[in-house]
C-alpha atoms as a PDB file:
ATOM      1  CA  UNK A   1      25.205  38.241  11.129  1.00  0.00           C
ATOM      2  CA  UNK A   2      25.552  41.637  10.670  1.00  0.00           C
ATOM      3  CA  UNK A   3      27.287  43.900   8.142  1.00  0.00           C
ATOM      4  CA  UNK A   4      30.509  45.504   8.526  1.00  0.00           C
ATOM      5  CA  UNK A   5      31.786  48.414   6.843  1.00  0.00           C
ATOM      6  CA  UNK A   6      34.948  47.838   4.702  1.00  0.00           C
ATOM      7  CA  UNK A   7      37.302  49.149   2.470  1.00  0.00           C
ATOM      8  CA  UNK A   8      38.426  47.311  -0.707  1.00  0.00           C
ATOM      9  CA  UNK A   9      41.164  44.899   1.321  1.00  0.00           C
ATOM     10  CA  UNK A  10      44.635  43.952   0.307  1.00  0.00           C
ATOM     11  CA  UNK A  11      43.695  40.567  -0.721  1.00  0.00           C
ATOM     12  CA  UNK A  12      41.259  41.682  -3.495  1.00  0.00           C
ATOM     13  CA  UNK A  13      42.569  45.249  -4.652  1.00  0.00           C
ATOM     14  CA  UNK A  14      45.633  46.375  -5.191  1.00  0.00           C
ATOM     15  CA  UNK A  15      47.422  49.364  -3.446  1.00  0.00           C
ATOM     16  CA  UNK A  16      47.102  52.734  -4.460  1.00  0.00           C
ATOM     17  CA  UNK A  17      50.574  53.265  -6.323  1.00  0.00           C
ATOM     18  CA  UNK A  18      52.289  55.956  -5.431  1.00  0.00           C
ATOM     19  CA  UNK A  19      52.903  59.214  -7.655  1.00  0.00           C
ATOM     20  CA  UNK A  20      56.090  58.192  -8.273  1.00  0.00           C
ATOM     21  CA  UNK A  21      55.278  54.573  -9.601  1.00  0.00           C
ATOM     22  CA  UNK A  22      53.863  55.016 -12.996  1.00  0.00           C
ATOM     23  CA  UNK A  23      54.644  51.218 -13.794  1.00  0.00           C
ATOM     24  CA  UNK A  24      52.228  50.961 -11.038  1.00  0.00           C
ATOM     25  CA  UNK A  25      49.411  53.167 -12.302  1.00  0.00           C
ATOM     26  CA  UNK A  26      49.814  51.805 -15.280  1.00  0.00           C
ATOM     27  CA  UNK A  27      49.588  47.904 -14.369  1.00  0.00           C
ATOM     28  CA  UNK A  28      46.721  49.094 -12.107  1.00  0.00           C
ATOM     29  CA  UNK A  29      44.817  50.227 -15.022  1.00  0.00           C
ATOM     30  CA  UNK A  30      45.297  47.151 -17.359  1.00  0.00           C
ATOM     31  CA  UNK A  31      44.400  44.846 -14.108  1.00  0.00           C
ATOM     32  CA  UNK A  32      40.948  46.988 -13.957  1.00  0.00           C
ATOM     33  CA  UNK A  33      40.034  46.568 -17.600  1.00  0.00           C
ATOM     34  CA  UNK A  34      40.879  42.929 -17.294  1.00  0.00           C
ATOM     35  CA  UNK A  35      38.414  42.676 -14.656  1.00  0.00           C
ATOM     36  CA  UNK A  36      36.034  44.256 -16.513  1.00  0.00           C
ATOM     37  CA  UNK A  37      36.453  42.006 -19.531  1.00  0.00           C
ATOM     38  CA  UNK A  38      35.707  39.084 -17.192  1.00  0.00           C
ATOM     39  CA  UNK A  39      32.681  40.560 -15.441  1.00  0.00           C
ATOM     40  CA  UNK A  40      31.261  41.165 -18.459  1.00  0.00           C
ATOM     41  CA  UNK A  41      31.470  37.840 -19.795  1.00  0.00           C
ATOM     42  CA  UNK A  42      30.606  36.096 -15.823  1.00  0.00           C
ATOM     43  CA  UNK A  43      27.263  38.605 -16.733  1.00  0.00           C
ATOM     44  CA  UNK A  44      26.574  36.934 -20.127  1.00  0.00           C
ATOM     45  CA  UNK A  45      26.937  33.315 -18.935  1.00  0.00           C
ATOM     46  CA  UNK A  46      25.413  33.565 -15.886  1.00  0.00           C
ATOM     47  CA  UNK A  47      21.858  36.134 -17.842  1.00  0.00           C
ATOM     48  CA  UNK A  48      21.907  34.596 -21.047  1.00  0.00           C
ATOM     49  CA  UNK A  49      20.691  31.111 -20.374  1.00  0.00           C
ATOM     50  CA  UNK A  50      17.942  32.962 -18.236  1.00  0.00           C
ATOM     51  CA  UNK A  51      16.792  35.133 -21.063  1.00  0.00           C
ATOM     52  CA  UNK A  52      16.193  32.385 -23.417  1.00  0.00           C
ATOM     53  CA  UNK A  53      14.851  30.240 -20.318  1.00  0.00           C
ATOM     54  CA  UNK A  54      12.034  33.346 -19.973  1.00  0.00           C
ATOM     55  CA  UNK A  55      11.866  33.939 -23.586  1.00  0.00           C
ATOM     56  CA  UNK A  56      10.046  30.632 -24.922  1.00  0.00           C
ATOM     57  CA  UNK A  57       6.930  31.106 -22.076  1.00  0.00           C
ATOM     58  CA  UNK A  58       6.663  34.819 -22.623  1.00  0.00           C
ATOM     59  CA  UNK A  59       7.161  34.444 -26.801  1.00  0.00           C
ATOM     60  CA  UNK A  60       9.904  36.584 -26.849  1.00  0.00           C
ATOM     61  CA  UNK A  61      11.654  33.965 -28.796  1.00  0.00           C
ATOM     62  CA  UNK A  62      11.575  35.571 -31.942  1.00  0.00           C
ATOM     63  CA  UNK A  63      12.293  39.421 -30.442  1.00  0.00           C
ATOM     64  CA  UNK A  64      15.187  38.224 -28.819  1.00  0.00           C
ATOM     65  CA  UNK A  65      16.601  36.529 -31.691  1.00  0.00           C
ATOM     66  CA  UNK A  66      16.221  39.591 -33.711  1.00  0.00           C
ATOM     67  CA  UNK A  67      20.203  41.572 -33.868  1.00  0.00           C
ATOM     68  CA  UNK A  68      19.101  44.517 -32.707  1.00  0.00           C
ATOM     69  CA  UNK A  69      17.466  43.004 -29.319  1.00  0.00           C
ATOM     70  CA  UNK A  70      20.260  40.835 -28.910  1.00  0.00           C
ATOM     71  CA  UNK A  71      22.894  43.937 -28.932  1.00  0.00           C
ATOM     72  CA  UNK A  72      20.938  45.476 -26.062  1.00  0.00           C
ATOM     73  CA  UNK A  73      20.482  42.196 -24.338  1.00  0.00           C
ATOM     74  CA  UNK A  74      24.550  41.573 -24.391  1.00  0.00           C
ATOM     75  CA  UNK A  75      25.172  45.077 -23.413  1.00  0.00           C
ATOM     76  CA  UNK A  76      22.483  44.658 -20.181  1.00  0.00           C
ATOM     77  CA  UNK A  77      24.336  41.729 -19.477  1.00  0.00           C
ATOM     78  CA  UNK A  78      28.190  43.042 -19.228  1.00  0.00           C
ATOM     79  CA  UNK A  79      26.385  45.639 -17.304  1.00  0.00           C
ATOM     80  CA  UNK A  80      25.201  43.961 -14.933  1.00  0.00           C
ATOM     81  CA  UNK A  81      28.229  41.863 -14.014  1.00  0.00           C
ATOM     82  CA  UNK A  82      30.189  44.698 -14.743  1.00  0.00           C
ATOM     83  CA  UNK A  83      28.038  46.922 -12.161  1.00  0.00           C
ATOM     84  CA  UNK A  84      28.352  44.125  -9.361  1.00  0.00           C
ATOM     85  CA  UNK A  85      31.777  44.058  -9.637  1.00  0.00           C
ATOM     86  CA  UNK A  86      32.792  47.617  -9.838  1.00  0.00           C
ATOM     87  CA  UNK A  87      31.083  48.077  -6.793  1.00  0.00           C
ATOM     88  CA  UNK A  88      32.478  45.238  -4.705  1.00  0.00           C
ATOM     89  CA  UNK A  89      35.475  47.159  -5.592  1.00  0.00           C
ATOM     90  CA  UNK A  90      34.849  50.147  -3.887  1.00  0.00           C
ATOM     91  CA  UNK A  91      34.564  52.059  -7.209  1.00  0.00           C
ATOM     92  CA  UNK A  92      32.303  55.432  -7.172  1.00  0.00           C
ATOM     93  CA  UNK A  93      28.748  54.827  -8.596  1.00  0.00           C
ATOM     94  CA  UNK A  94      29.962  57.728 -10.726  1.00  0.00           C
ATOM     95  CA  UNK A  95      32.440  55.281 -12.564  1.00  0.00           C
ATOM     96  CA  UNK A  96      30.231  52.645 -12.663  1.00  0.00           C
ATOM     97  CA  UNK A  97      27.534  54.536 -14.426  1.00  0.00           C
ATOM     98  CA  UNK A  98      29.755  55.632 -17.035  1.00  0.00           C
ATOM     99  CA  UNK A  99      31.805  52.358 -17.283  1.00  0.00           C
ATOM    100  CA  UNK A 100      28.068  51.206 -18.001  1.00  0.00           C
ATOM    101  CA  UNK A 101      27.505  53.754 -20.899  1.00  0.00           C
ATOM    102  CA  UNK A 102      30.546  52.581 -22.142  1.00  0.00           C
ATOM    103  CA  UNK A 103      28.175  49.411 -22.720  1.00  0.00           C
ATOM    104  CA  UNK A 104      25.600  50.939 -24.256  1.00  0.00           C
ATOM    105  CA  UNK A 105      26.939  53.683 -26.260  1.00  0.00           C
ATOM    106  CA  UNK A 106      28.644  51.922 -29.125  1.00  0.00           C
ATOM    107  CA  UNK A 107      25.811  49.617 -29.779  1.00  0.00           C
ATOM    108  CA  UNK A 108      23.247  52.384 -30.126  1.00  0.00           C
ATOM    109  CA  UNK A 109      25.980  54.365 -31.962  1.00  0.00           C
ATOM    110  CA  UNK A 110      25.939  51.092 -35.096  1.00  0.00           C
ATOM    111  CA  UNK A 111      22.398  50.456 -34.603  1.00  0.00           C
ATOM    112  CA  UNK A 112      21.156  53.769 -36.315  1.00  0.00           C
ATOM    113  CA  UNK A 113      23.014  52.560 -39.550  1.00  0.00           C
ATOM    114  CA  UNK A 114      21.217  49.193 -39.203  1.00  0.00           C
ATOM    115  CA  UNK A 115      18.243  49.991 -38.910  1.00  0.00           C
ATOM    116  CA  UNK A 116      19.078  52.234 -42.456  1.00  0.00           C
ATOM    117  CA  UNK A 117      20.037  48.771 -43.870  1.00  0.00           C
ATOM    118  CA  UNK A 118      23.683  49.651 -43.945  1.00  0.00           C
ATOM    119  CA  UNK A 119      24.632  46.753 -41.539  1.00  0.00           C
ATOM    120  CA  UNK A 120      24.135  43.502 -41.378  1.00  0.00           C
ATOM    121  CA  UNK A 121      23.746  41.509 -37.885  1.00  0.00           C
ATOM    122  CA  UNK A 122      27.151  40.375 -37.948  1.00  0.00           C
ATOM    123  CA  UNK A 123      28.640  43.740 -38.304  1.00  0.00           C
ATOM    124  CA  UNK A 124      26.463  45.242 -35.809  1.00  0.00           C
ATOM    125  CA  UNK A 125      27.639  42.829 -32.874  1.00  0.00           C
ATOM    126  CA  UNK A 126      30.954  43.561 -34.286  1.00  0.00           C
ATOM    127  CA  UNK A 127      31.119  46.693 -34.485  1.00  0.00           C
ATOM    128  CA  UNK A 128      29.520  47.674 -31.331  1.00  0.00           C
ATOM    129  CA  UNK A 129      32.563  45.451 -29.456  1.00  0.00           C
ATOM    130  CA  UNK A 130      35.236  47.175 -31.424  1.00  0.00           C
ATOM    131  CA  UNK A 131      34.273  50.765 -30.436  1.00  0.00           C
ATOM    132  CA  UNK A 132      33.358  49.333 -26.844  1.00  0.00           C
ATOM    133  CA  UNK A 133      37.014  48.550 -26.013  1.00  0.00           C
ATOM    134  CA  UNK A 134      38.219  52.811 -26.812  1.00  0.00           C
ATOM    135  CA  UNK A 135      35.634  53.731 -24.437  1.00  0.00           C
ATOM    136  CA  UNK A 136      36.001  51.042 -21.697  1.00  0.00           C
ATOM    137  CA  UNK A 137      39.582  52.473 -21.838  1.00  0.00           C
ATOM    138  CA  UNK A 138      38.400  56.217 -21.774  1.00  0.00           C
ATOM    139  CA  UNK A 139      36.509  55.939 -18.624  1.00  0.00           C
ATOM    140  CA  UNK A 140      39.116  53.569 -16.534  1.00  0.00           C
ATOM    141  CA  UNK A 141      41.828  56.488 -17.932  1.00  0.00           C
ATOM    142  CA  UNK A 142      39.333  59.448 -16.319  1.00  0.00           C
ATOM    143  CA  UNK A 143      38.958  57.433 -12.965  1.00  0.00           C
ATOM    144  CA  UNK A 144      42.260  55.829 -12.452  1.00  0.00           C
ATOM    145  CA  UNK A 145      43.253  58.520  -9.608  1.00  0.00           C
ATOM    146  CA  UNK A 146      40.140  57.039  -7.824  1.00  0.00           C
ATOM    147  CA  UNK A 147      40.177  56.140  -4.574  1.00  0.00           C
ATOM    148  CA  UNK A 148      37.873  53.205  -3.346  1.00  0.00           C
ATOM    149  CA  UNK A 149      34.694  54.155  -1.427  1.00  0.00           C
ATOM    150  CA  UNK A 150      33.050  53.208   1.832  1.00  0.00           C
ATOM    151  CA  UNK A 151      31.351  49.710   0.865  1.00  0.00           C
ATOM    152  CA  UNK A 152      29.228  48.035   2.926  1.00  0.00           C
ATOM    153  CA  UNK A 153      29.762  43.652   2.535  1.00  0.00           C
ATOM    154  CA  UNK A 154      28.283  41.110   4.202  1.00  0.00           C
ATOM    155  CA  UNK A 155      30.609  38.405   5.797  1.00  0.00           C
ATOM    156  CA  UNK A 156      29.219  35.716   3.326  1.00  0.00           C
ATOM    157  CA  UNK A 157      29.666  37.679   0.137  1.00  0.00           C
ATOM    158  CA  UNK A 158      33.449  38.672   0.915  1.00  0.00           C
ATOM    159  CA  UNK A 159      33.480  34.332   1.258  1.00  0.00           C
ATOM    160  CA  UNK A 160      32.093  34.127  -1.812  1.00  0.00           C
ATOM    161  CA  UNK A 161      34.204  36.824  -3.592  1.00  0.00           C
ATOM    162  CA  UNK A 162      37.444  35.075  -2.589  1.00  0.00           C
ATOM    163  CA  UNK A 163      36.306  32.109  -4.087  1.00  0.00           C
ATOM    164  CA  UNK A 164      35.572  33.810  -7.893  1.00  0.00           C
ATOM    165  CA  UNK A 165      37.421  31.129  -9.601  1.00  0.00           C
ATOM    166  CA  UNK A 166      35.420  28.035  -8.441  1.00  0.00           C
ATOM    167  CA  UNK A 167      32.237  30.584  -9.143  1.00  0.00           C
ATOM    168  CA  UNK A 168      33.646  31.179 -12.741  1.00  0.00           C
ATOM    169  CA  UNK A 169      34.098  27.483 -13.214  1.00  0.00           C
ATOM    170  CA  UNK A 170      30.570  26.511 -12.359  1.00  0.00           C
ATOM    171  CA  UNK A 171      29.161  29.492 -14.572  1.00  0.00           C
ATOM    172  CA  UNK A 172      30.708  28.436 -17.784  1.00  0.00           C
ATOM    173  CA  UNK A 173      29.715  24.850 -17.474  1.00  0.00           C
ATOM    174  CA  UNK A 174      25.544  26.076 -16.855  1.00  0.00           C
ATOM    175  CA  UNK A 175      24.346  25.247 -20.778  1.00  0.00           C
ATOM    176  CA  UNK A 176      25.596  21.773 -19.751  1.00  0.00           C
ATOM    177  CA  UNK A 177      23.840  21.236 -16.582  1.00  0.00           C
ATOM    178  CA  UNK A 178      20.621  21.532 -18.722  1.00  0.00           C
ATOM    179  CA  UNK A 179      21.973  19.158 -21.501  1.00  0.00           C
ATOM    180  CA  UNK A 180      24.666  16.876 -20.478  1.00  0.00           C
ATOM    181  CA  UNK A 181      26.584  16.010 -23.243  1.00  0.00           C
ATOM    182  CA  UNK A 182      30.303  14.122 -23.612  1.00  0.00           C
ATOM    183  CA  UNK A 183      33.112  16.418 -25.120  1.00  0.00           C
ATOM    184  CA  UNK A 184      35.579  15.232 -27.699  1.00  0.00           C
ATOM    185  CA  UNK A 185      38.395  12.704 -26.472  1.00  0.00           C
ATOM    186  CA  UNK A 186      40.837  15.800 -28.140  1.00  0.00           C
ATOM    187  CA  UNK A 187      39.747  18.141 -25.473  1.00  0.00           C
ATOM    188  CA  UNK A 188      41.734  16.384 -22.755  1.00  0.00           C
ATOM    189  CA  UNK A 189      44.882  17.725 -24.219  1.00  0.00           C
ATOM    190  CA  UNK A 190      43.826  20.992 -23.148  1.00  0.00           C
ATOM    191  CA  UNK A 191      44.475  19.607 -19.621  1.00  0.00           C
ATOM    192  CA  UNK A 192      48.384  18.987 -19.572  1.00  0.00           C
ATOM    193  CA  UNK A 193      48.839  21.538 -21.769  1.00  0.00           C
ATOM    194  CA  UNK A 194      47.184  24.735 -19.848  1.00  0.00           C
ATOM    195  CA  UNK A 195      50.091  23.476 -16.941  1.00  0.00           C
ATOM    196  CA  UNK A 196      53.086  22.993 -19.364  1.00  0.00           C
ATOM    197  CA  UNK A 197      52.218  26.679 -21.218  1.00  0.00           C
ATOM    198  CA  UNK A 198      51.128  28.674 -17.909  1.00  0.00           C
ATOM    199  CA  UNK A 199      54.902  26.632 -16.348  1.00  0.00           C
ATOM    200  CA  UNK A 200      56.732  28.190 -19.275  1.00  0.00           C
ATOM    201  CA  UNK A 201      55.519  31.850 -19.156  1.00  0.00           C
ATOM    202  CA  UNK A 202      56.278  31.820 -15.542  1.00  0.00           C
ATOM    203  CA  UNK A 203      59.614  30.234 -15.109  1.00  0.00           C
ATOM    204  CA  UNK A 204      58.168  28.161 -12.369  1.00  0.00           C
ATOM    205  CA  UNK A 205      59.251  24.657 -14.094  1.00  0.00           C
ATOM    206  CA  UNK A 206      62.219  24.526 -12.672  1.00  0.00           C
ATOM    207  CA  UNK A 207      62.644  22.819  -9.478  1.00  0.00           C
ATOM    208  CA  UNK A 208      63.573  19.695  -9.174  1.00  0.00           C
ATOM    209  CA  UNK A 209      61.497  16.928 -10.941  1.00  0.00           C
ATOM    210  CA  UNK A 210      58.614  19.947 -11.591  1.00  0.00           C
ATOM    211  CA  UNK A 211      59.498  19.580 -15.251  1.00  0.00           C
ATOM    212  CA  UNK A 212      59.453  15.428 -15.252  1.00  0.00           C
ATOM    213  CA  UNK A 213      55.909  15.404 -13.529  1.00  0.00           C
ATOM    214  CA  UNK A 214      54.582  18.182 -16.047  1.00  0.00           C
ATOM    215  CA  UNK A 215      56.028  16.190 -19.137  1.00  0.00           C
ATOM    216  CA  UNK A 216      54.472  12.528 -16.991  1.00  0.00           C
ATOM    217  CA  UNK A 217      51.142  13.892 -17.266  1.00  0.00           C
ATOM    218  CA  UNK A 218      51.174  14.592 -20.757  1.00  0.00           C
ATOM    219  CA  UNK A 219      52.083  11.708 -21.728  1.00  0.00           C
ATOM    220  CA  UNK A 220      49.403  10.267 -19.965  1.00  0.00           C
ATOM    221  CA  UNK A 221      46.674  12.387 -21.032  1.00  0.00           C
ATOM    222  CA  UNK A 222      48.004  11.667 -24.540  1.00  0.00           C
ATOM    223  CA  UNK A 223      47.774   8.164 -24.301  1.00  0.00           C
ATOM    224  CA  UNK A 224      44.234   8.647 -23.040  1.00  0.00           C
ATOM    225  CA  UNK A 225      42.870  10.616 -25.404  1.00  0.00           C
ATOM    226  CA  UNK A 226      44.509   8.576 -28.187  1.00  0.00           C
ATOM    227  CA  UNK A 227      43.106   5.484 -26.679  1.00  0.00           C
ATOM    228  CA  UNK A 228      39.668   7.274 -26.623  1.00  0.00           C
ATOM    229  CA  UNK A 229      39.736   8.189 -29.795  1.00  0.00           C
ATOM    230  CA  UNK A 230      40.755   4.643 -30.770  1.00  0.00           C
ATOM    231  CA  UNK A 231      37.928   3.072 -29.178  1.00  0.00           C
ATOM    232  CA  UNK A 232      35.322   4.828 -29.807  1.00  0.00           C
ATOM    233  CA  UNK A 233      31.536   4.251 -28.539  1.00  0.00           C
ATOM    234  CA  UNK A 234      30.720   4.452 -24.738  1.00  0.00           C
ATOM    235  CA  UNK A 235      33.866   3.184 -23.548  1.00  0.00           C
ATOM    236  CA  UNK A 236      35.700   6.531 -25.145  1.00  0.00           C
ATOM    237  CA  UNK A 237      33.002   8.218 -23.056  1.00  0.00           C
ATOM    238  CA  UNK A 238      33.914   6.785 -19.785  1.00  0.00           C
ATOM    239  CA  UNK A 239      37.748   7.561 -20.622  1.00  0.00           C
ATOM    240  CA  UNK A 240      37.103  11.181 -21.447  1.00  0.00           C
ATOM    241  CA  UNK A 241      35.283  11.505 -18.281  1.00  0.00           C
ATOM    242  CA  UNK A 242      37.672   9.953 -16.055  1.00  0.00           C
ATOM    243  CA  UNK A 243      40.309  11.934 -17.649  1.00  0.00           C
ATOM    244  CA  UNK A 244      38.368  15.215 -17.097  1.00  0.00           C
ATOM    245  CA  UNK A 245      38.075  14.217 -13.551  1.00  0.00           C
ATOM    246  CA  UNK A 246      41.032  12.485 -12.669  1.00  0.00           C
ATOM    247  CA  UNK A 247      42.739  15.746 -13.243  1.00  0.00           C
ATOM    248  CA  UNK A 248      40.837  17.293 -10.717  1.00  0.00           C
ATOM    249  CA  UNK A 249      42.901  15.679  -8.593  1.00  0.00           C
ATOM    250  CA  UNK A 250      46.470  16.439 -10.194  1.00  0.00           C
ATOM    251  CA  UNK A 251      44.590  20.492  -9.758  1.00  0.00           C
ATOM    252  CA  UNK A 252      43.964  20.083  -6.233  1.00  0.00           C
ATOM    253  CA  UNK A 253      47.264  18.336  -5.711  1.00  0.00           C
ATOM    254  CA  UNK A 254      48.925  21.407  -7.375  1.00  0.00           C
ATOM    255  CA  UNK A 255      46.432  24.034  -5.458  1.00  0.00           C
ATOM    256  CA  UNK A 256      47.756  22.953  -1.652  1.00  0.00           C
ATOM    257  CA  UNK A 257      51.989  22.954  -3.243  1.00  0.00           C
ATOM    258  CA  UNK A 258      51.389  26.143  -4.875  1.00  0.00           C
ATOM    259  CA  UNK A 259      53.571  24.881  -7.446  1.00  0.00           C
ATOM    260  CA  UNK A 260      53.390  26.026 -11.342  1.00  0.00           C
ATOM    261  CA  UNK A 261      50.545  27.481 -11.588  1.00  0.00           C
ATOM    262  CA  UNK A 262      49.184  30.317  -9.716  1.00  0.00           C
ATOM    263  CA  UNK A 263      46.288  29.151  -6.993  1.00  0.00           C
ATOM    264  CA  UNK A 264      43.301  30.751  -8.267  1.00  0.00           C
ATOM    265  CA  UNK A 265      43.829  28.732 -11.628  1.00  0.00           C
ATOM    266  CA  UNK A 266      44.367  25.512  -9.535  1.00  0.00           C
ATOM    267  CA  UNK A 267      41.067  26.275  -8.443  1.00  0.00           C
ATOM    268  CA  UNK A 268      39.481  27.380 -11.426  1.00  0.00           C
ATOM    269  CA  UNK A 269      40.637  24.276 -13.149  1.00  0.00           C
ATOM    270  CA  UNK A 270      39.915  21.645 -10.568  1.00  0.00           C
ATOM    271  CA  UNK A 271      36.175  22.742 -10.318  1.00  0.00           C
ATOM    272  CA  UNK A 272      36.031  22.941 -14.392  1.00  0.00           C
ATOM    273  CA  UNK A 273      37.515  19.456 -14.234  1.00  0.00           C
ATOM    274  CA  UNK A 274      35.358  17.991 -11.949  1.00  0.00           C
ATOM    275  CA  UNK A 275      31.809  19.768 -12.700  1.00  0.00           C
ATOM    276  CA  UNK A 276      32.423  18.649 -16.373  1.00  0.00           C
ATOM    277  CA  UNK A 277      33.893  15.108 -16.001  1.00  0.00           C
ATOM    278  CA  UNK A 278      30.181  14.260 -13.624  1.00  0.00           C
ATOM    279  CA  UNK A 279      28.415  15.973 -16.365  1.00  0.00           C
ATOM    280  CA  UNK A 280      29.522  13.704 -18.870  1.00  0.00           C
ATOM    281  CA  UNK A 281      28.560  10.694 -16.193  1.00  0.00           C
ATOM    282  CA  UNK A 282      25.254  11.986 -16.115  1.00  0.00           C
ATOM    283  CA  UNK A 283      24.991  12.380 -19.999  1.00  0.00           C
ATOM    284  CA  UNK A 284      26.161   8.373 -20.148  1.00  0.00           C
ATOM    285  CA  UNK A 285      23.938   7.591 -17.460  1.00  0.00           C
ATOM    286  CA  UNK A 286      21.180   9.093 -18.886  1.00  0.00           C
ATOM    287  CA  UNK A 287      21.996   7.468 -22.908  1.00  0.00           C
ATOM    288  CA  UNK A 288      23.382  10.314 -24.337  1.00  0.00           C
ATOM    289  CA  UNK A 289      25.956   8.438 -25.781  1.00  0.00           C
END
């Protein structure tokens, strides 16, 4: 299939405000640094497992564990997912590069006092984070008045791009494809309640019987998890994981009405849901339990 040459489209980037809209600049700007702060952490789930992975065959083990190597392995990592991103956006490589030093910078800025013995590890990681944010900020500030650039996308990689949520889901659940295990019966409560809190900030539990169905499901995902709890042993096990994917269904349900929660986190949800609830069947499956 051949490539077509796009601009950043409506669906994915937002429209130049106006100079007249500075509410608009200004949510522009917050809406690129918040898709920073999730390529950046898309980069470190989806390269971390893989440096370990090539670290025990090589030896590297012990290098990578050291603070210092792990500081400039993080940073490569937002990079990286940072980079890829940026540029599906359209954004110059000129921004990119420094959006990347913007990585680097404060890490190499706290290393020199660690390697003097003035820092420990914990401070270094924390440290290099704090003065990351200022200059993340800096550099989205200098090239906010940006327009997007000529990109070139494949057909298939727009596809995929559109479907970032269900791409997100499957990242953060990688450690456990490696080593299914069962989650705690209490996490199930995160299930109801993500709905009920996400209803509330947006006013959208209003409608008729929308506020009923929120406040059914919670009490049945209550019940469940105090049951599992309860129980105990492998039959908790088979509860949590029905419960886990069970609400795939009440996501997918709420993806197609469009009702309470915005779609991408119907998506995002129902793919968690489901990837983790035939996890755990594999981990009972397999004796885990």
């Amino acid at each position: 299939m051949d490539n077509t040459l796009v601009y950043a489209d409506s669906s994915t980037v937002a429209p130049s405000p106006s100079p007249a809209a500075p509410g608009g600049r200004t949510r522009r700007l917050w809406w690129h640094l918040a898709e920073m702060a999730l390529a950046m952490v898309v980069g470190m789930l989806l390269l971390g497992p893989l440096w370990d992975a090539a670290g025990v065959p090589l030896g590297l083990s012990g290098t990578l564990g050291r603070p210092d190597v792990a500081a400039l392995v993080m940073a490569t990592n937002m990079t990286i997912g940072m980079t890829v991103w940026m540029r599906y956006r359209a954004h110059h490589w000129r921004g990119v590069v420094e959006m990347a030093a913007a990585m680097y910078v404060p890490f190499l800025l706290v290393l020199v006092p660690f390697w003097a013995g003035r820092l420990d590890g914990e401070a270094l990681m924390l440290g290099g984070h704090l003065l990351m944010v200022p200059a993340m900020v800096l550099v989205a500030v200098r090239h906010r008045h940006e327009s997007p650039v000529a990109v070139r996308r494949h057909p298939a990689v727009v596809a995929l791009a559109r479907r970032w949520p269900a791409g997100l889901a499957l990242l953060m659940t990688v450690e456990l494809w490696v080593e299914p295990r069962i989650l705690s019966p209490w996490t199930m409560l995160v299930l109801p309640g993500g709905y009920l809190l996400i209803g509330v900030a947006r006013r959208t539990l209003r409608g008729p019987g929308v506020l009923a169905t929120q406040l059914v499901g919670l009490v049945v995902w209550v019940a469940l998890t105090l049951t599992a709890v309860a129980v105990g042993g492998r039959t908790a096990a088979w509860l949590v994981a029905l419960g886990w994917l069970v609400h795939g269904g009440w996501d997918l349900v709420h993806h197609r009405t469009g009702r309470v929660v915005p779609g991408g986190y119907a998506e995002w949800c129902g793919v968690l849901d489901v990837t983790l609830g035939g996890i755990m069947i594999v981990a009972i499956l397999t004796g885990a339990v």
